[in-house]
C-alpha atoms as a PDB file:
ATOM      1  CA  UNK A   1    -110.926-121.304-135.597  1.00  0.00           C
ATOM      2  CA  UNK A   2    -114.329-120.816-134.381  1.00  0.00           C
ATOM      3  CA  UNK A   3    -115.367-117.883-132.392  1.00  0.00           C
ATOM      4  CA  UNK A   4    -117.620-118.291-128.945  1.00  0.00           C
ATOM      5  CA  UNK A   5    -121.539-118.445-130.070  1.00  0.00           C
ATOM      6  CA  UNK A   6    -123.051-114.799-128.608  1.00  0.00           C
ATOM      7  CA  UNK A   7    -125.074-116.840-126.208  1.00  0.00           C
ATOM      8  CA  UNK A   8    -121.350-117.849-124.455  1.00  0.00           C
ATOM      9  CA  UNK A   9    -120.369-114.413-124.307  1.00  0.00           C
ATOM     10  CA  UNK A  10    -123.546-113.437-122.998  1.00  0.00           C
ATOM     11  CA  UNK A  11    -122.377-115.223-120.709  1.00  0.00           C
ATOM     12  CA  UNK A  12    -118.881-114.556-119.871  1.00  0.00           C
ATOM     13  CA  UNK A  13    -120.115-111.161-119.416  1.00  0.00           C
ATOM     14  CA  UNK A  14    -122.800-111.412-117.190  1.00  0.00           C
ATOM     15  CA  UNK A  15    -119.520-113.278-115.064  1.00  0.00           C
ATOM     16  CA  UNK A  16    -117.238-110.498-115.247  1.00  0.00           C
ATOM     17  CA  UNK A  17    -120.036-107.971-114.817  1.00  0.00           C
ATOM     18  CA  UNK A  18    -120.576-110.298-111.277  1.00  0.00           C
ATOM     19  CA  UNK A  19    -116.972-109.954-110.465  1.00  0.00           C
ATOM     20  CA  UNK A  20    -116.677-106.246-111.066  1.00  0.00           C
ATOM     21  CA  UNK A  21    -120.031-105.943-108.860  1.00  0.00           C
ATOM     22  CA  UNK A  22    -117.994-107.838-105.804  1.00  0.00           C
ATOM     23  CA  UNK A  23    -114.791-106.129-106.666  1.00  0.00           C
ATOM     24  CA  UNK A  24    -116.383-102.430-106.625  1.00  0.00           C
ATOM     25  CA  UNK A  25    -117.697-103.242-102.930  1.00  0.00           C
ATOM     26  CA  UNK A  26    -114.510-103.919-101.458  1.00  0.00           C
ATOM     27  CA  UNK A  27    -112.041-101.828-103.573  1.00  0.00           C
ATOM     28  CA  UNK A  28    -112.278 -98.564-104.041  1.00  0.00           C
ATOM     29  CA  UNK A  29    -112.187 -97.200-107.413  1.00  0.00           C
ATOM     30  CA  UNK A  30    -114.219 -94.306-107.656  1.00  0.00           C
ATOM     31  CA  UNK A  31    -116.758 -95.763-109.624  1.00  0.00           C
ATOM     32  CA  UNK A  32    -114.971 -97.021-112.540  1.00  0.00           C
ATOM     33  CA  UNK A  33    -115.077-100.710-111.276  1.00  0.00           C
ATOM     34  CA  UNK A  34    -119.070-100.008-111.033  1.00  0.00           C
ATOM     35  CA  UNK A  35    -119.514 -98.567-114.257  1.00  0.00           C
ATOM     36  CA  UNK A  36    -117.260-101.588-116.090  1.00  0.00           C
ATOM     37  CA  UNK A  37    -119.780-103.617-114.029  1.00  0.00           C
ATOM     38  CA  UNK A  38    -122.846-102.490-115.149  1.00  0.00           C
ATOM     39  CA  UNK A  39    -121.680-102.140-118.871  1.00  0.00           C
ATOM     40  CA  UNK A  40    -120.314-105.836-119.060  1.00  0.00           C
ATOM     41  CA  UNK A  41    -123.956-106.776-117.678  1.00  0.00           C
ATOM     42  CA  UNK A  42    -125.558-104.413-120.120  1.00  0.00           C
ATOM     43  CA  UNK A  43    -123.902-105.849-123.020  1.00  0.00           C
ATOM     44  CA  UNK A  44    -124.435-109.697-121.944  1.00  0.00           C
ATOM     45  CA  UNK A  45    -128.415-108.599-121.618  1.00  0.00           C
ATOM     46  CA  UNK A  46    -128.148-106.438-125.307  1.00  0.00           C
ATOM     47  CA  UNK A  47    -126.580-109.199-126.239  1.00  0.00           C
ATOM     48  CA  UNK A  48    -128.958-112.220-125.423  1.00  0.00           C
ATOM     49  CA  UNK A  49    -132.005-110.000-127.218  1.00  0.00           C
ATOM     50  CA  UNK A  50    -130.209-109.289-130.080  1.00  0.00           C
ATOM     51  CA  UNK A  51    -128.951-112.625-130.718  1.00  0.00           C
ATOM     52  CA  UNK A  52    -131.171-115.152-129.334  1.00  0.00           C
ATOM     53  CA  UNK A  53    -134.733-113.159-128.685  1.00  0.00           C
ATOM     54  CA  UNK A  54    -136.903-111.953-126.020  1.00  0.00           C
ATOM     55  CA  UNK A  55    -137.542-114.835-124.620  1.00  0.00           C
ATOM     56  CA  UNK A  56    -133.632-115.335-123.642  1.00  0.00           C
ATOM     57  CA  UNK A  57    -132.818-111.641-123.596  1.00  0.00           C
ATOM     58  CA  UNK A  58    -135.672-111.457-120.725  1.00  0.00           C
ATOM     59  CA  UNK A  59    -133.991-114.675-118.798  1.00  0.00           C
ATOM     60  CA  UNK A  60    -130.450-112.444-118.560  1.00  0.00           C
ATOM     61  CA  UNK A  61    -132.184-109.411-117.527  1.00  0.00           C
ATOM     62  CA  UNK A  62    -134.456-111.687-114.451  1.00  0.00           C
ATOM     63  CA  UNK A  63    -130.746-112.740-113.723  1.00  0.00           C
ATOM     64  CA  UNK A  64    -129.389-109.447-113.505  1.00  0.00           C
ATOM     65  CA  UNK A  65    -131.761-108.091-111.507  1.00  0.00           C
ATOM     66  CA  UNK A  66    -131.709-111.218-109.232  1.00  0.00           C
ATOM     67  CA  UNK A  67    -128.286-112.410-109.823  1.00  0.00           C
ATOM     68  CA  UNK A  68    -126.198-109.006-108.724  1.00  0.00           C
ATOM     69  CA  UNK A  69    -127.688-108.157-105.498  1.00  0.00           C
ATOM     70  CA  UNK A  70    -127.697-112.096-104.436  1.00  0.00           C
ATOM     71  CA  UNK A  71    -123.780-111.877-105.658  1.00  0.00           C
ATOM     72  CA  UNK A  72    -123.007-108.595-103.807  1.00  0.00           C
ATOM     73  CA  UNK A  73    -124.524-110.325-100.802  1.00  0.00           C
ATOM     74  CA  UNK A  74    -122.642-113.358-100.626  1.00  0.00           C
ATOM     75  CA  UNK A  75    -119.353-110.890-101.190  1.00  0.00           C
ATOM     76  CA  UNK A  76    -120.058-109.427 -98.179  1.00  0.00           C
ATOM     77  CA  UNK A  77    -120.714-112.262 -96.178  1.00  0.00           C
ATOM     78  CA  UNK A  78    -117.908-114.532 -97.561  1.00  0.00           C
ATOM     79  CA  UNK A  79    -115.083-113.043 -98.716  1.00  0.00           C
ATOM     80  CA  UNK A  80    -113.948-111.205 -95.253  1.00  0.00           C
ATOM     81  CA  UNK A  81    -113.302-114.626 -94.369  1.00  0.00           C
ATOM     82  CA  UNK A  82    -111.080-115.815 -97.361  1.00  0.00           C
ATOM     83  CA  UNK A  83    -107.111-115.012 -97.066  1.00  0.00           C
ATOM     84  CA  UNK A  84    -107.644-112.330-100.331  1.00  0.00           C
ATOM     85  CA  UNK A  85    -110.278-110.757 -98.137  1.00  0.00           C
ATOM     86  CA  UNK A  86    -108.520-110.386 -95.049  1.00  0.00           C
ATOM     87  CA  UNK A  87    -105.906-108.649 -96.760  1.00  0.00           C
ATOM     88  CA  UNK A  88    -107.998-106.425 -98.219  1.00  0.00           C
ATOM     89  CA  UNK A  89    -110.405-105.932 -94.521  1.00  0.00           C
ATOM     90  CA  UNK A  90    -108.574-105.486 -91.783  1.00  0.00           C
ATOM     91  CA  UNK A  91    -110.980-106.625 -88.827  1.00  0.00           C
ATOM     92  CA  UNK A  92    -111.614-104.046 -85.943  1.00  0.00           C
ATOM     93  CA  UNK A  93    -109.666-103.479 -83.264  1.00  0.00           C
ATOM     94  CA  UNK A  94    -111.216-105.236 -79.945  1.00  0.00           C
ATOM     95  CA  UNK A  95    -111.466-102.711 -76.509  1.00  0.00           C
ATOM     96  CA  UNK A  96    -108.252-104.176 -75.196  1.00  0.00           C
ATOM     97  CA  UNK A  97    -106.401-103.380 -78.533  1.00  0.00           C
ATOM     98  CA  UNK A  98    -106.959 -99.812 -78.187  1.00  0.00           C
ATOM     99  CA  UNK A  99    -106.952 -98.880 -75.209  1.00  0.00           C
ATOM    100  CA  UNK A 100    -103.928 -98.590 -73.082  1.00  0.00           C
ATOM    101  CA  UNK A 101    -103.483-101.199 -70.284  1.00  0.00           C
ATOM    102  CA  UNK A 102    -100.810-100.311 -67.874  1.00  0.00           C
ATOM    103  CA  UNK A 103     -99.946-101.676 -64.500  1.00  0.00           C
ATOM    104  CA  UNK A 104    -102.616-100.008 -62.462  1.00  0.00           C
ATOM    105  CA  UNK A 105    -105.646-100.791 -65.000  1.00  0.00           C
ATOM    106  CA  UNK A 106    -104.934-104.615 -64.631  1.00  0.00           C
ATOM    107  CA  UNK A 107    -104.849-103.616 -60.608  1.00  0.00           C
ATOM    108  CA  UNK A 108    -108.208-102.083 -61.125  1.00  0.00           C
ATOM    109  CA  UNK A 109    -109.586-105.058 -62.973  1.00  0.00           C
ATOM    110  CA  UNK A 110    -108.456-107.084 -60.883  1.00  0.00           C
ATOM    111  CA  UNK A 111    -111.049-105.481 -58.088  1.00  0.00           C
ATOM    112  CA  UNK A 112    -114.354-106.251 -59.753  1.00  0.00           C
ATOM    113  CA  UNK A 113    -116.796-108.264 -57.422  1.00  0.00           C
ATOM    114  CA  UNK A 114    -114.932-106.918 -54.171  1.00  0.00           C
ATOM    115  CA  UNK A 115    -117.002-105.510 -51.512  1.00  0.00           C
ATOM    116  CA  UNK A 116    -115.434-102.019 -50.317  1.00  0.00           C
ATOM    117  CA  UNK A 117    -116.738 -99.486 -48.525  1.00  0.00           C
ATOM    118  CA  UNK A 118    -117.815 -95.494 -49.478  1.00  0.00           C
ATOM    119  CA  UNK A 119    -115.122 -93.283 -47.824  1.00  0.00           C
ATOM    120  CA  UNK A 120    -116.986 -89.792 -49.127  1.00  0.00           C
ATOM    121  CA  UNK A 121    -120.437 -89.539 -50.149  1.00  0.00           C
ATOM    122  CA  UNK A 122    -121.108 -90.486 -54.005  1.00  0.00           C
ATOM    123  CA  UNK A 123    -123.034 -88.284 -56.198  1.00  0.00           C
ATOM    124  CA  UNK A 124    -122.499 -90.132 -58.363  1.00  0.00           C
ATOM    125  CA  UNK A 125    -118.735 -89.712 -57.807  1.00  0.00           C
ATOM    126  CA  UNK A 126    -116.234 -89.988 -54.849  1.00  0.00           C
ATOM    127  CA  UNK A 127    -113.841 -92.010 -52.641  1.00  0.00           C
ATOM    128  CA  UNK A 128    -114.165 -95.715 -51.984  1.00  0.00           C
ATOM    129  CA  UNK A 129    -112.362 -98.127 -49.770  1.00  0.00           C
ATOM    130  CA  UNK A 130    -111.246-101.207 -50.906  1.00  0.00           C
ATOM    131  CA  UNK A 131    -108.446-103.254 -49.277  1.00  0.00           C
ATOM    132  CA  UNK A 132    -106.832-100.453 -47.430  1.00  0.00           C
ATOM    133  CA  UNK A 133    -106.277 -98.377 -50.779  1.00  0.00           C
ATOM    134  CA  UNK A 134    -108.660 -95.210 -51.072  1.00  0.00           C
ATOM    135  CA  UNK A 135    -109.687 -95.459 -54.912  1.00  0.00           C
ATOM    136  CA  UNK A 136    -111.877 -92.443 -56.603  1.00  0.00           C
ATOM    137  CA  UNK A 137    -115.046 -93.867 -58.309  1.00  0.00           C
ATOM    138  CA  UNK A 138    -118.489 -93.584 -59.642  1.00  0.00           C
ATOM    139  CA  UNK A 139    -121.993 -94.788 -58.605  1.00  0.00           C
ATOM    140  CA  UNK A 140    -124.096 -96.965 -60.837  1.00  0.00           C
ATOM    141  CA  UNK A 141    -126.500 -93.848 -61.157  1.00  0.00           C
ATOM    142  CA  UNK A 142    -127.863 -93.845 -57.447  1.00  0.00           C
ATOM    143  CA  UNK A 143    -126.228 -91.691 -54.908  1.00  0.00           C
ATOM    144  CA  UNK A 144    -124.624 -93.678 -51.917  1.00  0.00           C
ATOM    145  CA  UNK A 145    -123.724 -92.153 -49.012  1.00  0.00           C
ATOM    146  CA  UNK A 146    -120.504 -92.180 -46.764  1.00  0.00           C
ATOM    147  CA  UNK A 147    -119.740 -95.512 -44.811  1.00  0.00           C
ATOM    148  CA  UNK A 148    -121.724 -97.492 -46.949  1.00  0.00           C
ATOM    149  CA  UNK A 149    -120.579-101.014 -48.324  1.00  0.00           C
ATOM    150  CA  UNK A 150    -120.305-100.489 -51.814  1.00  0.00           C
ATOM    151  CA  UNK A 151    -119.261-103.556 -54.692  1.00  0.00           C
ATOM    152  CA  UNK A 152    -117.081-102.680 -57.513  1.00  0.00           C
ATOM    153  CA  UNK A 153    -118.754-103.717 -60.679  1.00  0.00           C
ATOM    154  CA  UNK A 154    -117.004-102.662 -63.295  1.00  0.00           C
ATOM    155  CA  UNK A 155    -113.916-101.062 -64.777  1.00  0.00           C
ATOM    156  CA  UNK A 156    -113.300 -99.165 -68.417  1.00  0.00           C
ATOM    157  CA  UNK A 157    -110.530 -97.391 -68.537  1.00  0.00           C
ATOM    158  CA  UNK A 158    -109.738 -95.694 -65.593  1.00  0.00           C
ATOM    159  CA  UNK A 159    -113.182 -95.246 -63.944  1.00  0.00           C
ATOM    160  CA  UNK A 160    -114.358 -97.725 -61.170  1.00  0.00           C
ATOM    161  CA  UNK A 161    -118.362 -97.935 -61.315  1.00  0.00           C
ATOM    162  CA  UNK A 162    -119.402 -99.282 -58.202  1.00  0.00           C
ATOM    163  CA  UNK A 163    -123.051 -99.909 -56.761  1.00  0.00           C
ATOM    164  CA  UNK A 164    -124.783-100.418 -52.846  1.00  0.00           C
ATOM    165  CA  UNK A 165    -123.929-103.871 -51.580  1.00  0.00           C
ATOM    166  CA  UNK A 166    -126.561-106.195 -51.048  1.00  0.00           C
ATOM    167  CA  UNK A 167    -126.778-107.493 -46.800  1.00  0.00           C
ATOM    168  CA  UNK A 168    -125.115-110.768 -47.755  1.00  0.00           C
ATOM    169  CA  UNK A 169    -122.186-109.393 -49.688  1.00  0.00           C
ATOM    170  CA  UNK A 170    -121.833-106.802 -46.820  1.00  0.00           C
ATOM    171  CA  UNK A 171    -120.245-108.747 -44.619  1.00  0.00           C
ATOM    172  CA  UNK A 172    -117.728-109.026 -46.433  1.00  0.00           C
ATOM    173  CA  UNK A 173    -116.674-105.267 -46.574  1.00  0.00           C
ATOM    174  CA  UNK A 174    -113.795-105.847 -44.655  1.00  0.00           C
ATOM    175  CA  UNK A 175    -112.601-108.764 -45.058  1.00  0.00           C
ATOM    176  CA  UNK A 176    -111.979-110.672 -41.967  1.00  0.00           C
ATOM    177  CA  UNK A 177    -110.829-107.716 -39.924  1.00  0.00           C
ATOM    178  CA  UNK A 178    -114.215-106.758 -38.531  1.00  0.00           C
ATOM    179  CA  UNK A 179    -112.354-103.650 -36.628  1.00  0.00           C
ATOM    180  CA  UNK A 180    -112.102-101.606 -40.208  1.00  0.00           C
ATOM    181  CA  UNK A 181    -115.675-102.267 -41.437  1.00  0.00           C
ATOM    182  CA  UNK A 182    -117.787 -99.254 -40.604  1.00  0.00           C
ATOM    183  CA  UNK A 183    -120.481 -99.647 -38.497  1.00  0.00           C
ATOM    184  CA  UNK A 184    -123.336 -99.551 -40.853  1.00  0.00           C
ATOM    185  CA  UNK A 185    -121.629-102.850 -42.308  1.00  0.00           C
ATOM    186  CA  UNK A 186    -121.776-104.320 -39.421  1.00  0.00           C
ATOM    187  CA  UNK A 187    -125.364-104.350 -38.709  1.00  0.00           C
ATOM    188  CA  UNK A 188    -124.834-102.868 -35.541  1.00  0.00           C
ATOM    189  CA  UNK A 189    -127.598-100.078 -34.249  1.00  0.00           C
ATOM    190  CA  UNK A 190    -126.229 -96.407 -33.247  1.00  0.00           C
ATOM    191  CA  UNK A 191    -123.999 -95.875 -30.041  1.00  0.00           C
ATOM    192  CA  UNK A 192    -125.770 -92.409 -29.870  1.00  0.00           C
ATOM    193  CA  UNK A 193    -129.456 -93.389 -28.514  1.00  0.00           C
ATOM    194  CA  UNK A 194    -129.925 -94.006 -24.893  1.00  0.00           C
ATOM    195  CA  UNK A 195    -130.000 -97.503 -23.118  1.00  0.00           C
ATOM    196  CA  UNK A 196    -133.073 -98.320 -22.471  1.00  0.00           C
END
């Protein structure tokens, strides 16, 4: 029976030492899978010299120094995606995964893009009116002051962030009960000057 020719197991452990490099990322092993890594690749470059000369020897070492980083690489940029590597990587939990959603947050969502009205001055937080339903919220950074039409633009967690409305989306503060819009929204100048 013949036994592999030194340049095959030069080889076969330049291979392994690959393997060990990919396994060492995603396992942990304290080391030991590293160090069997880098002695398997070791021995396939002592190897090549020894047995086949420096003009071999030097071709395993050019593909150890290229061939393991280019190998640890692909590892991390394929194998999350094969079945072995999802079991092993467990992907990150999206926003809605972790945190809780109840009745009310989906309510609150559900009020993005609707034109309201500032019950209590904001700085940057305070009272808003949206629908009939006083809701407690925050300005986008600006202070707004009370009676002014206000648009809900976003909600995380339980905190409405809410900004000025533009003169357009105004008009629709109140809906189409335009007894309940304050009279800022309306356009309207102040009853308190005299006629003229």
């Amino acid at each position: 029976m013949d036994s592999l020719d030194p340049l095959a197991w030069s080889m076969l452990l330049m291979l392994v030492g690959c393997a060990l490099v990919v396994m060492e990322v995603f396992i942990p092993s304290a080391g030991i899978l590293g160090f069997l890594a880098a002695t398997a690749i070791f021995a396939a470059i002592v190897l090549s010299f020894y047995h086949r000369g420096p003009m071999v020897g030097l071709t395993f070492l050019a593909l150890a120094v290229v061939g393991v980083p280019v190998v640890a690489a692909l590892a991390f940029k394929y194998w999350p995606q094969t079945p072995m590597g999802r079991r092993f990587l467990l992907g990150l939990p999206t926003e809605d995964e972790v945190s809780p959603e109840d009745e009310r947050q989906r309510g609150l969502k559900k009020l993005i893009g609707k034109v309201g009205w500032a019950k209590t001055p904001m700085l940057p937080s305070g009272a808003i009116v949206i629908d009939d339903k006083t809701i407690d919220a925050v300005s986008q950074g600006m202070p707004i002051e009370a009676n002014v039409p206000v648009v809900i633009v976003e909600v995380k967690a339980n905190r409405v962030v809410v900004r000025p409305a533009e003169r357009d989306e105004s008009t629709r503060a109140g809906g189409d009960d335009m007894l309940r819009q304050p009279l800022d929204a309306l356009g309207l100048d102040s009853l308190d000057e005299p006629l003229s």
